[in-house]
N, C-alpha and C. Protein backbone atom coordinates (compact mmCIF):
# COMPACT_ATOMS: atom_id res chain seq x y z
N UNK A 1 0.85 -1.18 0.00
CA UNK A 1 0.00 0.00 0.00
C UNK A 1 0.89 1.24 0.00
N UNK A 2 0.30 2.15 -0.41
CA UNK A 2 0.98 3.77 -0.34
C UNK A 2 1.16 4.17 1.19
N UNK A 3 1.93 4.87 0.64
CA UNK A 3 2.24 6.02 2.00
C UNK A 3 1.17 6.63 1.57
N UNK A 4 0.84 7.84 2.74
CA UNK A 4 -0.36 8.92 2.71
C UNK A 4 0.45 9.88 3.02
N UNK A 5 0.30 10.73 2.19
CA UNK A 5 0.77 12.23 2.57
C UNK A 5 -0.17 13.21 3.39
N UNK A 6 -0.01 13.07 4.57
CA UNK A 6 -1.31 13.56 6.00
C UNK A 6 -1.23 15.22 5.40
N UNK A 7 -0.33 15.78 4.86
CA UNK A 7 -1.08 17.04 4.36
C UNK A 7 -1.74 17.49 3.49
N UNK A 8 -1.88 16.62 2.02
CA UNK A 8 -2.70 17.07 1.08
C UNK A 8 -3.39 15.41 1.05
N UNK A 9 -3.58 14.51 1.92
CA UNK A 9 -4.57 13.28 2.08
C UNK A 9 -4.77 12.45 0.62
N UNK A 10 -3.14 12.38 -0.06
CA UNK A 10 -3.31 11.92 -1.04
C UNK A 10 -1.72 10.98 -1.58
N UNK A 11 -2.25 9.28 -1.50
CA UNK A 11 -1.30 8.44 -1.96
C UNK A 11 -0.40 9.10 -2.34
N UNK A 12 1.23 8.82 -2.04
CA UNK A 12 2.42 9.35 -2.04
C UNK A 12 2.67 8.52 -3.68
N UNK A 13 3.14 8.98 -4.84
CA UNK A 13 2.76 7.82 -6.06
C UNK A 13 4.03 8.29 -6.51
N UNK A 14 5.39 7.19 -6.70
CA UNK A 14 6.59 7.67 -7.49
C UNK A 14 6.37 8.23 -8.54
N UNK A 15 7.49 9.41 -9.15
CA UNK A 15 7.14 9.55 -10.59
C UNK A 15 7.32 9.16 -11.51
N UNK A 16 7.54 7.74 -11.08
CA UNK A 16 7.64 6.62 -12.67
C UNK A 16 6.45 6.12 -12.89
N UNK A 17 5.25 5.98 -11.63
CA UNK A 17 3.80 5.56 -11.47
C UNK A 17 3.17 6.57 -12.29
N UNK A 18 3.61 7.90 -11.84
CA UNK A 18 2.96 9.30 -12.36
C UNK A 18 3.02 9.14 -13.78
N UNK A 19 4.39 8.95 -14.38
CA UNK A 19 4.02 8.93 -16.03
C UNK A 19 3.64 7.78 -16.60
N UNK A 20 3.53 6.74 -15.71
CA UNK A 20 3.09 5.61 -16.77
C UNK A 20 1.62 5.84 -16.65
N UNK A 21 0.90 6.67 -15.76
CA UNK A 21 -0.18 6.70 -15.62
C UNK A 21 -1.09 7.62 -16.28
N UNK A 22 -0.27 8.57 -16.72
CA UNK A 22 0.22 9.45 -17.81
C UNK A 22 -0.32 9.09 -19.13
N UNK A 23 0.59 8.27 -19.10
CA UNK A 23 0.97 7.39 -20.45
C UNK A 23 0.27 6.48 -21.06
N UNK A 24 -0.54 5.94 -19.89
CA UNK A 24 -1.84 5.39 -19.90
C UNK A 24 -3.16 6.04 -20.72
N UNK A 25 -2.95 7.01 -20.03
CA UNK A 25 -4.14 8.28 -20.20
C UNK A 25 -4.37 8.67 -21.48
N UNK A 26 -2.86 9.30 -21.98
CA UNK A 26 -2.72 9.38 -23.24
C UNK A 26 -2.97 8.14 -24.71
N UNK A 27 -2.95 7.37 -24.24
CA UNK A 27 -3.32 6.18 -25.20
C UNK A 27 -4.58 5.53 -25.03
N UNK A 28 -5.45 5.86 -24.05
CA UNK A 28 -6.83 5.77 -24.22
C UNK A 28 -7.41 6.89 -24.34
N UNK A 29 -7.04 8.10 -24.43
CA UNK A 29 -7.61 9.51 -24.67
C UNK A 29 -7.65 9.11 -26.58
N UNK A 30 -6.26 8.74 -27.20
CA UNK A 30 -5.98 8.69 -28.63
C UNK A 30 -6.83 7.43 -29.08
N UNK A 31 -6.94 6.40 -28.18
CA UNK A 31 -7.78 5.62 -28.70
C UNK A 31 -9.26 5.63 -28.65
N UNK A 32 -9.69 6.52 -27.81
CA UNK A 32 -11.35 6.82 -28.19
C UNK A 32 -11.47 7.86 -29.21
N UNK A 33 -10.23 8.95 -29.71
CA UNK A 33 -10.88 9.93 -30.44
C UNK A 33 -10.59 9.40 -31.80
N UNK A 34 -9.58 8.12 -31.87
CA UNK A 34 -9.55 7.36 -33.68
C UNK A 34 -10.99 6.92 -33.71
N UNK A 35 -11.64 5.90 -31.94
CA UNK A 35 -12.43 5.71 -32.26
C UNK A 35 -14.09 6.60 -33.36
N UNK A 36 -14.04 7.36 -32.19
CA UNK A 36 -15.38 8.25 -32.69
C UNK A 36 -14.44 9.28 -34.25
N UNK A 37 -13.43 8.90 -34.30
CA UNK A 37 -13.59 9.09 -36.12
C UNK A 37 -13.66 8.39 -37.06
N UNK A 38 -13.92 7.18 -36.25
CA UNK A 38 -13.68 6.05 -37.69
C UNK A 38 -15.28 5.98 -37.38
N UNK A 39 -16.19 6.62 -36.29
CA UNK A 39 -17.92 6.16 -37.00
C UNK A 39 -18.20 6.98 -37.19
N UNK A 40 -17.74 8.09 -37.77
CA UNK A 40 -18.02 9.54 -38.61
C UNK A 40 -17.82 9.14 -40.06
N UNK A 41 -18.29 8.28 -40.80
CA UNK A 41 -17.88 8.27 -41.89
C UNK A 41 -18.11 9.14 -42.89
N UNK A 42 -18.70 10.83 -43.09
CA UNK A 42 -18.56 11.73 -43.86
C UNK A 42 -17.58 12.08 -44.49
N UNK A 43 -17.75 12.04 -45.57
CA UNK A 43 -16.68 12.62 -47.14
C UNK A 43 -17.19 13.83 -47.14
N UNK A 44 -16.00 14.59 -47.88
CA UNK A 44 -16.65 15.86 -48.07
C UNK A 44 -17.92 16.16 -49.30
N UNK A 45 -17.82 14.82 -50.13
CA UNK A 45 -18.75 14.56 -51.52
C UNK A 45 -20.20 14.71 -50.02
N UNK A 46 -20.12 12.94 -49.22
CA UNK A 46 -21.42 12.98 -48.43
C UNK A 46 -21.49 14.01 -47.96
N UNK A 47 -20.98 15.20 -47.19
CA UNK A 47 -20.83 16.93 -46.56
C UNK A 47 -21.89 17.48 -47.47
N UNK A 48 -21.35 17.41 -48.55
CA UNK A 48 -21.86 18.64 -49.78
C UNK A 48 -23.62 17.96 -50.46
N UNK A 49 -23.57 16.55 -50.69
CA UNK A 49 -24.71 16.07 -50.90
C UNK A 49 -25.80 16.11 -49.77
N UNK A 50 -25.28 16.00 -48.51
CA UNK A 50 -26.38 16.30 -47.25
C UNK A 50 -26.39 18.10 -47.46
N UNK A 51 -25.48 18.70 -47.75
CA UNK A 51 -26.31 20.09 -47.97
C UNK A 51 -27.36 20.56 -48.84
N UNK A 52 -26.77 19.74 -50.53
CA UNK A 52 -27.87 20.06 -50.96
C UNK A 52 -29.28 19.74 -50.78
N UNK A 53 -29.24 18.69 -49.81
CA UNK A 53 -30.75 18.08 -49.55
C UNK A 53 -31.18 18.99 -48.34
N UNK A 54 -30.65 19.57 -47.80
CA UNK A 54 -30.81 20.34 -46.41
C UNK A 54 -31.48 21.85 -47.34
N UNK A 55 -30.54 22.21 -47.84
CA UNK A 55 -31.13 23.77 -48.61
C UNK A 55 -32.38 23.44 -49.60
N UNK A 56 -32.57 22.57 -50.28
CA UNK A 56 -33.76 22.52 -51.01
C UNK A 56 -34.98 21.90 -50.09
N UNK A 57 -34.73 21.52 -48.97
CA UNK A 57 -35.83 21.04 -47.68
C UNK A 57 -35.91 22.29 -47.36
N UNK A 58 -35.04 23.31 -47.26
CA UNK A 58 -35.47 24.01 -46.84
C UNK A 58 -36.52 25.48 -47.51
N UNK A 59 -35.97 25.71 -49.14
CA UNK A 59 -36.80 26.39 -50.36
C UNK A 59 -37.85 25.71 -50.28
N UNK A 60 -38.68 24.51 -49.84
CA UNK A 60 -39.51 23.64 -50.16
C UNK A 60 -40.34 24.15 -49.00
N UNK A 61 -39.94 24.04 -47.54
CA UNK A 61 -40.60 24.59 -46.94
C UNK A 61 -41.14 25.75 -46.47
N UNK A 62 -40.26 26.81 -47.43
CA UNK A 62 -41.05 28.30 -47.74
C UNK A 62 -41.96 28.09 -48.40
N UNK A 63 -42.01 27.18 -49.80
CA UNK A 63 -43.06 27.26 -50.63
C UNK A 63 -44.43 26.60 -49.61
N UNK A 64 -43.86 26.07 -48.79
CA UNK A 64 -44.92 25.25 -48.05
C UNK A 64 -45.75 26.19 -47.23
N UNK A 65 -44.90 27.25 -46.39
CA UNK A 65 -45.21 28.18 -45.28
C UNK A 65 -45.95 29.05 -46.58
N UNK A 66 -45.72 29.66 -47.56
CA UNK A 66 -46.43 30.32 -48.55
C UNK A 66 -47.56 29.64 -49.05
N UNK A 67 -47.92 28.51 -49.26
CA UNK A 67 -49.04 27.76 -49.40
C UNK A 67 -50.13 27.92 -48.61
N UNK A 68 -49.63 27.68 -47.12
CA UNK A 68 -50.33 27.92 -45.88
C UNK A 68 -50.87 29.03 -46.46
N UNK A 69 -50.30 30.43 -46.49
CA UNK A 69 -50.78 31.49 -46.42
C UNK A 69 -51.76 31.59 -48.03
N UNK A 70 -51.74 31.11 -48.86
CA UNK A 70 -52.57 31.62 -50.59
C UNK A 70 -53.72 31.75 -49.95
N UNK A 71 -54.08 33.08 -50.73
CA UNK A 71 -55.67 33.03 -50.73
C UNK A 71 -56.25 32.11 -51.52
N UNK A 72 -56.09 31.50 -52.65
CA UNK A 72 -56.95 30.58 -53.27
C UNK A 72 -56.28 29.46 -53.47
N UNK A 73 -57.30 28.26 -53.64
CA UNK A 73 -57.00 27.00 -53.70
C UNK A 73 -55.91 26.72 -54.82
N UNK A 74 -56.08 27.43 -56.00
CA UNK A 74 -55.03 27.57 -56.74
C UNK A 74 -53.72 27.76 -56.72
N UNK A 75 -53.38 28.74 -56.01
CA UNK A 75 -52.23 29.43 -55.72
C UNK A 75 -51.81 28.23 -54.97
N UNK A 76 -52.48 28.17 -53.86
CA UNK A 76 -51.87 26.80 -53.14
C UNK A 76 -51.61 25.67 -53.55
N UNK A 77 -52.32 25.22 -54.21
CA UNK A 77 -51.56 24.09 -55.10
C UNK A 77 -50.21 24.38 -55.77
N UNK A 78 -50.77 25.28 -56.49
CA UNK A 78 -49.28 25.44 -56.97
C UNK A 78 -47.95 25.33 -56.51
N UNK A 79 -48.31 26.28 -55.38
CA UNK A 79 -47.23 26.74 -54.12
C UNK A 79 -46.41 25.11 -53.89
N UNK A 80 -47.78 24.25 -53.58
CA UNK A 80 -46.93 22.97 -52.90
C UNK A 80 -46.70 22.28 -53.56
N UNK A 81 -47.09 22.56 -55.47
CA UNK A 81 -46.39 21.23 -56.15
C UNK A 81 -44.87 21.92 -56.66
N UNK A 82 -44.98 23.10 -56.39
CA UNK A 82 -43.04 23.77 -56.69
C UNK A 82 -42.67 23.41 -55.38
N UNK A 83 -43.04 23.22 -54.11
CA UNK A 83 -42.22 22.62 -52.92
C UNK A 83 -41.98 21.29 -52.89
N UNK A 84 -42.89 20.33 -53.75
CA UNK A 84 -42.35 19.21 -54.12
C UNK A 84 -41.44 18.77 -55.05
N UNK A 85 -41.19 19.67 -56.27
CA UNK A 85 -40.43 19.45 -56.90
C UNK A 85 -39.39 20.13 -56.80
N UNK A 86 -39.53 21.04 -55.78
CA UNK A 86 -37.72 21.36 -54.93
C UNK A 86 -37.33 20.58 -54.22
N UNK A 87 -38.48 19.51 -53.90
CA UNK A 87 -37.60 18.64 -52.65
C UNK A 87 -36.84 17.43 -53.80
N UNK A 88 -37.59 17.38 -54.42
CA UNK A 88 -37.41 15.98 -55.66
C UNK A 88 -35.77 16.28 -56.75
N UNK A 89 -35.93 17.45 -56.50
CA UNK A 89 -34.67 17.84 -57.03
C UNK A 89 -33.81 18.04 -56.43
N UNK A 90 -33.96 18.20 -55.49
CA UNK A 90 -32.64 18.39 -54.29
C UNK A 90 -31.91 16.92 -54.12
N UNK A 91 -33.21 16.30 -53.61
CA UNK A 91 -33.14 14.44 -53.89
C UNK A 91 -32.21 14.24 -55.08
N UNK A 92 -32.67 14.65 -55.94
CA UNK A 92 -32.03 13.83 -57.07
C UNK A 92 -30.32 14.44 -57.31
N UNK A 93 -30.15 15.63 -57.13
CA UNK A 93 -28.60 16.46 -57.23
C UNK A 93 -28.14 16.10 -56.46
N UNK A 94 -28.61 15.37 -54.96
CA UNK A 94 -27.80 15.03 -53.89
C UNK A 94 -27.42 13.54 -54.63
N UNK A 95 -28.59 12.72 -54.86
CA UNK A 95 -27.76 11.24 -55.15
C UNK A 95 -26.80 11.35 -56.47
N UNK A 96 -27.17 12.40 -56.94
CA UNK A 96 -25.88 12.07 -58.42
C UNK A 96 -24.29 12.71 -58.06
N UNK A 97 -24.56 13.55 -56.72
CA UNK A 97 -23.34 13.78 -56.34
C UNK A 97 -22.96 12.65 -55.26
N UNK A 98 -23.38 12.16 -54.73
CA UNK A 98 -23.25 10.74 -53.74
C UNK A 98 -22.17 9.78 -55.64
N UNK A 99 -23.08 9.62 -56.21
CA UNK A 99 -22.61 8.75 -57.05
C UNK A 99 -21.65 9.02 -58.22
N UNK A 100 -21.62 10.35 -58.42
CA UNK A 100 -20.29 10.53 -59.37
C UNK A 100 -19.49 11.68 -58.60
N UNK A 101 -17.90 11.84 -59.35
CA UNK A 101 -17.30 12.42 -58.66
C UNK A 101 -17.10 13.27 -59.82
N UNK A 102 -17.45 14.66 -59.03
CA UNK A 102 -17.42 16.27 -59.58
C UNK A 102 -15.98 16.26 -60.44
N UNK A 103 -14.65 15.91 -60.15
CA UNK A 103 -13.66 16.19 -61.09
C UNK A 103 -13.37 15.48 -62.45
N UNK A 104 -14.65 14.39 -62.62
CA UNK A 104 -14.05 13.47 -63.66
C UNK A 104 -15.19 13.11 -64.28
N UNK A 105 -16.41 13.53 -63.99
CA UNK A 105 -17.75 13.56 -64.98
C UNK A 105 -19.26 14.31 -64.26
N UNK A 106 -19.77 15.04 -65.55
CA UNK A 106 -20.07 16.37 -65.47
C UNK A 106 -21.92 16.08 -65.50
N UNK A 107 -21.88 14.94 -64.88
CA UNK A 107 -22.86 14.64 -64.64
C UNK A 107 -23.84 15.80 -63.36
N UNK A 108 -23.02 16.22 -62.61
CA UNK A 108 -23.37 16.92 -61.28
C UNK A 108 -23.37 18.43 -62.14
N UNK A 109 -22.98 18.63 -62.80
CA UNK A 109 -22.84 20.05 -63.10
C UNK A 109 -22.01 20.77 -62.32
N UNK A 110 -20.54 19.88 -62.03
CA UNK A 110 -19.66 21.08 -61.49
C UNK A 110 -18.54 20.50 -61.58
């Protein structure tokens, strides 16, 4: 067992204990943060394809909040079949950037 140091009430610990304990620390600190990056699996392609689906959810749901508001049944329709086909397109620019890569075919338009 340790000595006790009766003035600060705390195990007397050589400092070869101190850095291996240290040392310890440091290699399970590095091994949980490889962990939680290896279940981040975002690319910057997946980054950019979850945006475009995020910004056209979101043009979609103005047209939606503007729907709410039309005075006529007309207008409103309308309103929500251009918020569907912003969402449908967002959908679709996100999976063709998921599936081709922007520097080598011009499928994405960029």
């Amino acid at each position: 067992m340790h000595d006790i140091d009766k003035a600060h009430a705390f195990p007397i610990v050589s400092t070869t204990g101190r850095k291996m304990m240290k040392n310890k620390m440091l290699v399970l600190s590095a091994a949980a943060g490889l962990i939680a990056l290896s279940a981040c699996n975002n690319t910057p392609r997946e980054q950019a394809a979850d945006n475009i689906e995020a910004n056209a959810e979101n043009v979609a749901d103005s047209y939606d909040a503007a729907a709410s508001n039309a005075v006529t049944p007309a207008a409103e329709d309308a309103l929500e079949n251009k918020a569907e086909a912003v969402r449908e397109e967002g959908k679709a620019k996100a999976e063709d950037m998921r599936k081709h890569d922007p520097d080598t075919n011009l499928h994405n338009g960029m």
